[in-house]
PDB file of N, CA and C in Angstrom:
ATOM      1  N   UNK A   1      46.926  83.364 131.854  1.00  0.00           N
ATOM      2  CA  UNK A   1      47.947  84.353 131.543  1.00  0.00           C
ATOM      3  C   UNK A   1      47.948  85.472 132.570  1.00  0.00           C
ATOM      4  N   UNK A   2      46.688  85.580 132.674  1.00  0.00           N
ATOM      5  CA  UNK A   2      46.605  86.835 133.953  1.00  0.00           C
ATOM      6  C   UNK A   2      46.945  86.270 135.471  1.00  0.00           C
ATOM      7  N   UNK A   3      46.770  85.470 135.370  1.00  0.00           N
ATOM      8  CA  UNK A   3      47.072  84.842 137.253  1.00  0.00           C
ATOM      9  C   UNK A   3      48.726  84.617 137.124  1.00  0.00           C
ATOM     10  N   UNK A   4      49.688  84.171 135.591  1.00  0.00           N
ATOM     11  CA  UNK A   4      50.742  84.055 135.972  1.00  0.00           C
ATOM     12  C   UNK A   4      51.609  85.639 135.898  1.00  0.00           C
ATOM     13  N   UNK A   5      50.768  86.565 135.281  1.00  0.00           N
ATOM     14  CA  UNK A   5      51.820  88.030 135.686  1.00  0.00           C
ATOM     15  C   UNK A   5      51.157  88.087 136.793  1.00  0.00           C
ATOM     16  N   UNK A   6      50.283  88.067 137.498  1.00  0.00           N
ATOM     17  CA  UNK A   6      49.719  88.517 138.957  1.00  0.00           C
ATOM     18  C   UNK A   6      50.817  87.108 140.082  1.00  0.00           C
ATOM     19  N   UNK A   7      51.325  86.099 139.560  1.00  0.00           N
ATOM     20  CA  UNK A   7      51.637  85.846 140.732  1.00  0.00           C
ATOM     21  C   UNK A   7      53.515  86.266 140.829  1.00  0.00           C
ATOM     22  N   UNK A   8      53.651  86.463 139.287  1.00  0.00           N
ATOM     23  CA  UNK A   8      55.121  86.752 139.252  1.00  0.00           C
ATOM     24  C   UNK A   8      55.592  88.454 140.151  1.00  0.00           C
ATOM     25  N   UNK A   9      54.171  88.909 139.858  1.00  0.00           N
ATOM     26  CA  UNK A   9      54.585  90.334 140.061  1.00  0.00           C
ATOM     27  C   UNK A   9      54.179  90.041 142.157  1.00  0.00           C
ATOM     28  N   UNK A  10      53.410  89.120 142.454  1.00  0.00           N
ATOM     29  CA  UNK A  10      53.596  89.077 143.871  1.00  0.00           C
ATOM     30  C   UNK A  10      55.135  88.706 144.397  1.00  0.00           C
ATOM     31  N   UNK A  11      55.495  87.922 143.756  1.00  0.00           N
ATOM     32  CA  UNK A  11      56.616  87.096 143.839  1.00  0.00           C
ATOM     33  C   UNK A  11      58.043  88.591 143.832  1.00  0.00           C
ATOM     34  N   UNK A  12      57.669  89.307 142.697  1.00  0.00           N
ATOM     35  CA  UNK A  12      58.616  90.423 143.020  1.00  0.00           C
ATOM     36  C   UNK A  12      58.667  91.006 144.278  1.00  0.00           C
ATOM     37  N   UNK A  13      56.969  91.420 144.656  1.00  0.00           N
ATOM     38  CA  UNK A  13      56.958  92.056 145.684  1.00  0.00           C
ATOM     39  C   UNK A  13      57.607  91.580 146.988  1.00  0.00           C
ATOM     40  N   UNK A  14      57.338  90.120 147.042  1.00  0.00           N
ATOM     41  CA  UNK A  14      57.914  89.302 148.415  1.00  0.00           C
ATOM     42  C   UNK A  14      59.167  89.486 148.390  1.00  0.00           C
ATOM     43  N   UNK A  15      59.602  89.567 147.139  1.00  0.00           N
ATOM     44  CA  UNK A  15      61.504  89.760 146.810  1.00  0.00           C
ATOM     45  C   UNK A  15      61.905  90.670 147.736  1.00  0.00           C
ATOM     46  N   UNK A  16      61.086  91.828 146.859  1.00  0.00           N
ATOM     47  CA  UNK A  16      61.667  93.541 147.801  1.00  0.00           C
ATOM     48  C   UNK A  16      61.732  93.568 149.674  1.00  0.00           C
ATOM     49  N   UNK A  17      60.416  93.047 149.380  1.00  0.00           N
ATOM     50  CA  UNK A  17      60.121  93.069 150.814  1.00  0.00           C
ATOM     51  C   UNK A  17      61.112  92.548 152.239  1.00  0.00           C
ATOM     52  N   UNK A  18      61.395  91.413 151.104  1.00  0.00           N
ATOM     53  CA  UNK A  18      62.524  90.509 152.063  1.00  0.00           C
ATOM     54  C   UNK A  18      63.762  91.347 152.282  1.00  0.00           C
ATOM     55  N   UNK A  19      64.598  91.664 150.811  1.00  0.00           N
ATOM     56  CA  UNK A  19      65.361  92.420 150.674  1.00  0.00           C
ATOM     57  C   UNK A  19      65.539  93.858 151.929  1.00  0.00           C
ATOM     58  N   UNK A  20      64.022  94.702 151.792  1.00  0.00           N
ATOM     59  CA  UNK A  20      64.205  95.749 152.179  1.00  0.00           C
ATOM     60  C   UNK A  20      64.326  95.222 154.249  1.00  0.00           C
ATOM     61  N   UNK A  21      63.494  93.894 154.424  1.00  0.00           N
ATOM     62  CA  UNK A  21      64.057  93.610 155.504  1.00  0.00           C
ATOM     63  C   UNK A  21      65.091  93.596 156.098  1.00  0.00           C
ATOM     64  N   UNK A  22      65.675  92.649 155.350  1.00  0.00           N
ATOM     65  CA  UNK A  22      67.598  92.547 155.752  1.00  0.00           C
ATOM     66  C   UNK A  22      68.487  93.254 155.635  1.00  0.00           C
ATOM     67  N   UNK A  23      68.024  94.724 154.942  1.00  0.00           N
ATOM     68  CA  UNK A  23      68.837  95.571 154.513  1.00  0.00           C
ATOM     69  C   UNK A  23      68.432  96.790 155.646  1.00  0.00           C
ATOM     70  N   UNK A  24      67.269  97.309 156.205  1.00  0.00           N
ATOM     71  CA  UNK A  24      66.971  97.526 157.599  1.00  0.00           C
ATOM     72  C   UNK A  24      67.075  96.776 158.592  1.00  0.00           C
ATOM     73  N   UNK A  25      67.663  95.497 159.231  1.00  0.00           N
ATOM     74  CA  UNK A  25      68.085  94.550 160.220  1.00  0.00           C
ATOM     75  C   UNK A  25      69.546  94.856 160.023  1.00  0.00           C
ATOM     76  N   UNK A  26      70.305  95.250 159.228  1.00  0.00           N
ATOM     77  CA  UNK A  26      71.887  95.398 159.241  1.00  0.00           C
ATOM     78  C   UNK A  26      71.914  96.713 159.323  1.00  0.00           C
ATOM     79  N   UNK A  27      71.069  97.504 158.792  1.00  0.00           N
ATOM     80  CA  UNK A  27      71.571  98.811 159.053  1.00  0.00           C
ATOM     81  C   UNK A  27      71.252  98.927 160.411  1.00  0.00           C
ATOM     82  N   UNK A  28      70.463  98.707 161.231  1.00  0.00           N
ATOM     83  CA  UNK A  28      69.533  98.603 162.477  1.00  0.00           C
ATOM     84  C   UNK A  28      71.480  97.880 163.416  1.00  0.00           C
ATOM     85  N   UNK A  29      71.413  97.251 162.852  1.00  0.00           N
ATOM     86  CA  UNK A  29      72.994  97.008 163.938  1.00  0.00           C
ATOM     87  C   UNK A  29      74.497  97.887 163.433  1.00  0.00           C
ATOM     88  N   UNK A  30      74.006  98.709 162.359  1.00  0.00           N
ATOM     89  CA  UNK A  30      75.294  99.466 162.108  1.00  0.00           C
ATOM     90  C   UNK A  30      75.097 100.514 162.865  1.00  0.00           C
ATOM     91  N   UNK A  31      73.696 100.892 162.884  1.00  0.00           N
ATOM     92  CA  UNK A  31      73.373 102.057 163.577  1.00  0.00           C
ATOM     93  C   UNK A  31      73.610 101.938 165.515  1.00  0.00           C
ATOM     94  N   UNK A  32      73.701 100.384 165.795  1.00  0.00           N
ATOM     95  CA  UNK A  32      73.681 100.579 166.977  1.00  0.00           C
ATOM     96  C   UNK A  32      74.777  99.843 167.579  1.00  0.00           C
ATOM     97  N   UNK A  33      75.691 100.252 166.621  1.00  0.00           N
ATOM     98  CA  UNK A  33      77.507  99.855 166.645  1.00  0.00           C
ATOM     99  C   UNK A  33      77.902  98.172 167.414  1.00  0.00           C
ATOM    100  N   UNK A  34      76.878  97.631 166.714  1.00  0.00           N
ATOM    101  CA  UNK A  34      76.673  96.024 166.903  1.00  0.00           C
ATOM    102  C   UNK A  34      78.601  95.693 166.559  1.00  0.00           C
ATOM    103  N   UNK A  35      78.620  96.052 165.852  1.00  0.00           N
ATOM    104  CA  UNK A  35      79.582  95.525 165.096  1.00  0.00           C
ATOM    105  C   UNK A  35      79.654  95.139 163.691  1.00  0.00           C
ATOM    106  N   UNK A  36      80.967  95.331 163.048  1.00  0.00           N
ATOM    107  CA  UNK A  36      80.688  94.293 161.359  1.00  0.00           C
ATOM    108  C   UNK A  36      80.600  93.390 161.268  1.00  0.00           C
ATOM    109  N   UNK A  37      81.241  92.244 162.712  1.00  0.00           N
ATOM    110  CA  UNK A  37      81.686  90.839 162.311  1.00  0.00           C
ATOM    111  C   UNK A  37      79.707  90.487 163.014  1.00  0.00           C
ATOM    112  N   UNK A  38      78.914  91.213 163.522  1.00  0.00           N
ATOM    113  CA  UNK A  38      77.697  90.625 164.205  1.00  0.00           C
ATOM    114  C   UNK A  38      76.540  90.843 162.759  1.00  0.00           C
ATOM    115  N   UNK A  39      77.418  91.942 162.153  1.00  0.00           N
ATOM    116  CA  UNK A  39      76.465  92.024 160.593  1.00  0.00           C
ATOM    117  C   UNK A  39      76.913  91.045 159.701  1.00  0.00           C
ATOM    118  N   UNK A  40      78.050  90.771 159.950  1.00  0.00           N
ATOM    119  CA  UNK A  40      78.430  89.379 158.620  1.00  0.00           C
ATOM    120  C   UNK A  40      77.673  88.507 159.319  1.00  0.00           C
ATOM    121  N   UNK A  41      78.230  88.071 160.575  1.00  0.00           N
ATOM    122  CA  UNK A  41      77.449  86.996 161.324  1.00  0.00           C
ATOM    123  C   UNK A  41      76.215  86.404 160.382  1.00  0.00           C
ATOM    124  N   UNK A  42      75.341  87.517 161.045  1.00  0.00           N
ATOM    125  CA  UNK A  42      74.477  87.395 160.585  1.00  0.00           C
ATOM    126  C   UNK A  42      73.568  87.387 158.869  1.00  0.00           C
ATOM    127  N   UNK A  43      74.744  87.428 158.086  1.00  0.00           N
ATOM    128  CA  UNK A  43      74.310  87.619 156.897  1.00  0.00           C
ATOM    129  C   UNK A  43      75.048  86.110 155.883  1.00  0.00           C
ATOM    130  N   UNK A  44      76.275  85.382 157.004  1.00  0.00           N
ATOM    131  CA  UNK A  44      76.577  84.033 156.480  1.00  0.00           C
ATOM    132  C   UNK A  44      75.319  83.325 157.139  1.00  0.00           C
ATOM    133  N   UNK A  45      74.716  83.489 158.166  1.00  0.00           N
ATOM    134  CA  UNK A  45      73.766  82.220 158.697  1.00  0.00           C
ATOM    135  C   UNK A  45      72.543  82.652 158.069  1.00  0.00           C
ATOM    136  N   UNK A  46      72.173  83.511 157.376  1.00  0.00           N
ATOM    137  CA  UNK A  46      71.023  83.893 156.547  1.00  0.00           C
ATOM    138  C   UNK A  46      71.391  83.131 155.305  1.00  0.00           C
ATOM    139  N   UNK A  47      72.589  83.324 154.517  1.00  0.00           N
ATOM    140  CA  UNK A  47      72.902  82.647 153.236  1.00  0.00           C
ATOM    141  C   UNK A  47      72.772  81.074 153.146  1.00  0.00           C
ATOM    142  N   UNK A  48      73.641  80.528 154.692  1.00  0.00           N
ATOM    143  CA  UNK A  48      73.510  78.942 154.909  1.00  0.00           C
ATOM    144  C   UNK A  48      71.984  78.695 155.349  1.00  0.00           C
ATOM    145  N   UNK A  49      71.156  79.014 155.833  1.00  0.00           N
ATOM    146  CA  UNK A  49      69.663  78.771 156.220  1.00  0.00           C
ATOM    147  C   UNK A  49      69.096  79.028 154.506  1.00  0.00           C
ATOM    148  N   UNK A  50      68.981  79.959 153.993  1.00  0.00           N
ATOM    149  CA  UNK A  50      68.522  79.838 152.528  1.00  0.00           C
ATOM    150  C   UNK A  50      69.253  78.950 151.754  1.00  0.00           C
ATOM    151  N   UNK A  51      70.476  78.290 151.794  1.00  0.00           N
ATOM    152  CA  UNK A  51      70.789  77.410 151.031  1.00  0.00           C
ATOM    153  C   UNK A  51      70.010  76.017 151.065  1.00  0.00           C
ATOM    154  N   UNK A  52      69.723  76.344 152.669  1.00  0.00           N
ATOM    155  CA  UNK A  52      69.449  74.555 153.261  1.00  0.00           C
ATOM    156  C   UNK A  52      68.100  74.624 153.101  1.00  0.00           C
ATOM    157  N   UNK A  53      67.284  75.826 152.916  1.00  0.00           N
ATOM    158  CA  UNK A  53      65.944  75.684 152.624  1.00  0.00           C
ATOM    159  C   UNK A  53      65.008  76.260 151.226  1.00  0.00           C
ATOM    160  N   UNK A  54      65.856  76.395 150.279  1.00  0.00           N
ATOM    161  CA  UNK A  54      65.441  77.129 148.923  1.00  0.00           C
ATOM    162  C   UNK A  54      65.956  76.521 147.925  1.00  0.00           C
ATOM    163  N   UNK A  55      65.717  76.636 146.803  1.00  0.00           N
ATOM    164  CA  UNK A  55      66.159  76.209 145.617  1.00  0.00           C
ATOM    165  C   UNK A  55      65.983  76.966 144.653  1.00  0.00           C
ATOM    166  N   UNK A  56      66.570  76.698 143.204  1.00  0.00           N
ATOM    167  CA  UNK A  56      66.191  77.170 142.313  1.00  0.00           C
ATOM    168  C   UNK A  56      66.558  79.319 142.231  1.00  0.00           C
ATOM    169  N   UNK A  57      65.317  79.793 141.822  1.00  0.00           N
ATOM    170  CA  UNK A  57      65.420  81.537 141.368  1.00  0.00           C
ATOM    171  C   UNK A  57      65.349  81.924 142.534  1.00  0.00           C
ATOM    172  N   UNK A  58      64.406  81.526 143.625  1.00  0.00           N
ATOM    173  CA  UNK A  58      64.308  81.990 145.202  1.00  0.00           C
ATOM    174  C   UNK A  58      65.819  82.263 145.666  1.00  0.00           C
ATOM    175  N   UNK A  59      66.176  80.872 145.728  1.00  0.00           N
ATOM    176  CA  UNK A  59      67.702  81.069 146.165  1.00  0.00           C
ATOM    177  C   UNK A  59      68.565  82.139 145.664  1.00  0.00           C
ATOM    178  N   UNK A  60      68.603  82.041 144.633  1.00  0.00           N
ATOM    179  CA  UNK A  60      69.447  83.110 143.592  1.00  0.00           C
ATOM    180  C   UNK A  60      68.971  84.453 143.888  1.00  0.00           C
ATOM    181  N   UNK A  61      67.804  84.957 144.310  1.00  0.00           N
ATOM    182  CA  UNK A  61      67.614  85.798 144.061  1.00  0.00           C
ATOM    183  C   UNK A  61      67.709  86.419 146.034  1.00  0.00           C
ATOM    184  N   UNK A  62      67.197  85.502 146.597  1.00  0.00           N
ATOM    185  CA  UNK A  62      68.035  85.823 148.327  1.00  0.00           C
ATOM    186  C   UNK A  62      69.270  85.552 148.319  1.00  0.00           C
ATOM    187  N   UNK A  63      70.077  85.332 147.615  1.00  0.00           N
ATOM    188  CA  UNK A  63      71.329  85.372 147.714  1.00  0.00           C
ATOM    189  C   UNK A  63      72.272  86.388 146.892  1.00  0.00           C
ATOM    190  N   UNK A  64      71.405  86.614 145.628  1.00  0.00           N
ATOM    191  CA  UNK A  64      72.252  88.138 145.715  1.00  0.00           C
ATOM    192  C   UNK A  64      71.609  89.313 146.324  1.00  0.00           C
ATOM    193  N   UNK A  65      70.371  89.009 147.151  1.00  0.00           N
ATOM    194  CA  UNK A  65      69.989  90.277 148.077  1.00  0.00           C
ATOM    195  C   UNK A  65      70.876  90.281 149.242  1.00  0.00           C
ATOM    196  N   UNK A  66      71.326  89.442 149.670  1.00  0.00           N
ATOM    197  CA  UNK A  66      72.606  88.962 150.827  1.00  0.00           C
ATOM    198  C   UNK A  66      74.011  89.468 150.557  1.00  0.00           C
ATOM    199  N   UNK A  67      74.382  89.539 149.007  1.00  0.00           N
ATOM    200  CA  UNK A  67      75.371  89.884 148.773  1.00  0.00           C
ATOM    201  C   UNK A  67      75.367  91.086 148.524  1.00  0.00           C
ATOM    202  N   UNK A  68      74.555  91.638 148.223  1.00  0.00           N
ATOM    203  CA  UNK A  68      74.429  93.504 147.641  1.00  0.00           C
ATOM    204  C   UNK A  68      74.447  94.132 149.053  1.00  0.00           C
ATOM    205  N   UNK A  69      73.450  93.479 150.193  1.00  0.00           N
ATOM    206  CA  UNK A  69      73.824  94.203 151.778  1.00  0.00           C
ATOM    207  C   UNK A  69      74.714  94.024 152.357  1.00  0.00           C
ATOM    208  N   UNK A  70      75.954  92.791 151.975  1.00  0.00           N
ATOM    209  CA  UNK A  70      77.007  92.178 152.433  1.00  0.00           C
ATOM    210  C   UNK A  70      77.982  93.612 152.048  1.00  0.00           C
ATOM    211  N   UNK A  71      77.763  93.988 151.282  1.00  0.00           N
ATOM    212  CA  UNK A  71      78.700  94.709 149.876  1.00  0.00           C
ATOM    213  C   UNK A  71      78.652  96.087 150.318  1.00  0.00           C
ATOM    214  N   UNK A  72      77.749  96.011 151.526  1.00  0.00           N
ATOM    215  CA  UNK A  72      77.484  97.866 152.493  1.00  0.00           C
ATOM    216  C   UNK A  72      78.095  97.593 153.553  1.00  0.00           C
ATOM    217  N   UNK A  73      78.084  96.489 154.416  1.00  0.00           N
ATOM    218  CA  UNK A  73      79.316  96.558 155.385  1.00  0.00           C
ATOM    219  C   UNK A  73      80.590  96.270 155.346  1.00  0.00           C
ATOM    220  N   UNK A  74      81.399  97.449 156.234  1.00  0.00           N
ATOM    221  CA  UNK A  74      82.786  97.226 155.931  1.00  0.00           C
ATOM    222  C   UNK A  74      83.433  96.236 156.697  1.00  0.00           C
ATOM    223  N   UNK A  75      84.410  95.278 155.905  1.00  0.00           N
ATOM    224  CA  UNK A  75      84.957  94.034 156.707  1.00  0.00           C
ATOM    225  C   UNK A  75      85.977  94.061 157.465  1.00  0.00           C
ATOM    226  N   UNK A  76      86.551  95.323 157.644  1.00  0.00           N
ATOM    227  CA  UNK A  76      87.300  95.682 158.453  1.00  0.00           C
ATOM    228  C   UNK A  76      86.914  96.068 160.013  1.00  0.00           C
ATOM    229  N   UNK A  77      87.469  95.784 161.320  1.00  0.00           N
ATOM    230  CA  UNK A  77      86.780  96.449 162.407  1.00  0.00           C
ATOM    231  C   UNK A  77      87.665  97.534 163.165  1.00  0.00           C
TER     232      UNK A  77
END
């Protein structure tokens, strides 16, 4: 019982972590007027690479971290 809240609560942590990655890698190109279409770019070939390599809650759960940072850049240029 104790090893499965200790690995769920790692499992959160890897969540954030990832999250707080990709969400500093896009701001990191907003800030350095990359562009929006080089931040989508990069945030459809993150979604198709996690599709082709995840399954299940992983997936679901990098994919609405993809969509909540998707949801900060504007799609207009």
């Amino acid at each position: 019982m104790v090893k499965d809240r200790k690995a769920r609560r790692q499992n959160q942590v890897t969540a954030l972590a990832v999250g707080n990655m990709v969400a500093a890698l896009v701001d990191t190109m907003m800030r350095e007027d990359l562009g929006n279409d080089v931040a989508h770019h990069f945030l459809d070939r993150l979604q198709d690479l996690n599709s082709m390599t995840l399954h299940g809650p992983a997936l679901y759960i990098l994919d609405d971290i993809v969509d909540v940072v998707r949801g900060t850049v504007p799609v207009n240029d």
